[in-house]
Protein backbone atom coordinates (compact mmCIF):
# COMPACT_ATOMS: atom_id res chain seq x y z
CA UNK A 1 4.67 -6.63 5.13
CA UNK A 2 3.82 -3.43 4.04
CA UNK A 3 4.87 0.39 3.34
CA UNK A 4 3.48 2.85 5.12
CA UNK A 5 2.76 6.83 4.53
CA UNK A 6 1.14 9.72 5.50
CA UNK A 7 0.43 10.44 1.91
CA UNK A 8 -1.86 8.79 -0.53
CA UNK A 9 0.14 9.21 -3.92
CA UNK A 10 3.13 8.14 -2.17
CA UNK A 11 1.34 4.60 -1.98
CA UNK A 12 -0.44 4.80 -5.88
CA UNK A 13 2.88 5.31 -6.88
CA UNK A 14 4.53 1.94 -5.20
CA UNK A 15 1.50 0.39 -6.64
CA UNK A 16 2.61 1.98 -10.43
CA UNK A 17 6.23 0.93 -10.01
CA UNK A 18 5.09 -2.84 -8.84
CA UNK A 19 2.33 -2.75 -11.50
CA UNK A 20 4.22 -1.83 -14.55
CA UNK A 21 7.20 -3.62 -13.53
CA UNK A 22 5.11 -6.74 -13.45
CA UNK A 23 3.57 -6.01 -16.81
CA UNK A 24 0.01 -6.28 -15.38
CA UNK A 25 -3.01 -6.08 -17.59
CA UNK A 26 -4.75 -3.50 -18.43
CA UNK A 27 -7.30 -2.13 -15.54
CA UNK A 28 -5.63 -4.59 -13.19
CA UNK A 29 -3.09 -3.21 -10.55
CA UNK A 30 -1.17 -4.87 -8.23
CA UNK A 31 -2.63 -3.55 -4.52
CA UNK A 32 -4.86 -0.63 -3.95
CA UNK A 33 -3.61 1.79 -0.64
CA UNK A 34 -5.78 1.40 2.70
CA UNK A 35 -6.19 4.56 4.96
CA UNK A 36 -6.12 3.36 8.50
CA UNK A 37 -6.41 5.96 11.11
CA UNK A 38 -4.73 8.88 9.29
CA UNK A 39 -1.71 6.70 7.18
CA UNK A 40 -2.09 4.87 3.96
CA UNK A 41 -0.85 1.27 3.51
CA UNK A 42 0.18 -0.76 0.62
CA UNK A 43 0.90 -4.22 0.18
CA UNK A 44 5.01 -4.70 -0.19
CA UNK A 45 5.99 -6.61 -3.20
CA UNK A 46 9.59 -8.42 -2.10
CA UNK A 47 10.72 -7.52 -6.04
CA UNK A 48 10.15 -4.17 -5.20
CA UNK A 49 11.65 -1.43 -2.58
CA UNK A 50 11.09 2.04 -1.90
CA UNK A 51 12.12 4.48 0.80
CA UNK A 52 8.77 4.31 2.32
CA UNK A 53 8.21 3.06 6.28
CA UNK A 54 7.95 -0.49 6.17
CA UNK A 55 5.66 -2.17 8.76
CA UNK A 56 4.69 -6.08 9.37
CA UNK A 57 1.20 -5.59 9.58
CA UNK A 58 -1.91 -3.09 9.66
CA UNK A 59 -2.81 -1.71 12.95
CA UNK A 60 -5.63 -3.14 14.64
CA UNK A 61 -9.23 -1.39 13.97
CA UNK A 62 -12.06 -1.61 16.61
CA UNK A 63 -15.13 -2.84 15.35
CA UNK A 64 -16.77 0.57 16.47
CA UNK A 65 -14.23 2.42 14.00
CA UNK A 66 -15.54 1.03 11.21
CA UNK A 67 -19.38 1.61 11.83
């Protein structure tokens, strides 16, 4: 599953809460956000929640979308 946002920061700042909660190293995190057609994604950590959209998977991108 994942969270889902129209905002960018929204998502680096899941990926903050999940990555110091987690006590990850230094320079590692714990997902990065995507931007799929407009929205950003992040990887949902089932520790973690946030008020964010939650979806069960990424849309679908047409090979001609990413060329």
């Amino acid at each position: 599953m994942y969270y889902k946002s129209k905002i960018k920061e929204d998502c680096e700042a899941y990926d903050d809460l999940v990555t110091l909660g987690e006590k990850y190293p230094f320079n590692d995190n714990w997902a990065n956000p995507i931007e799929i057609k407009g929205s950003w994604y992040i990887l949902k950590h089932e520790k973690y929640s946030s008020d964010l959209e939650v979806v069960n998977e990424l849309p679908e991108i047409k090979q001609e979308e990413t060329e």
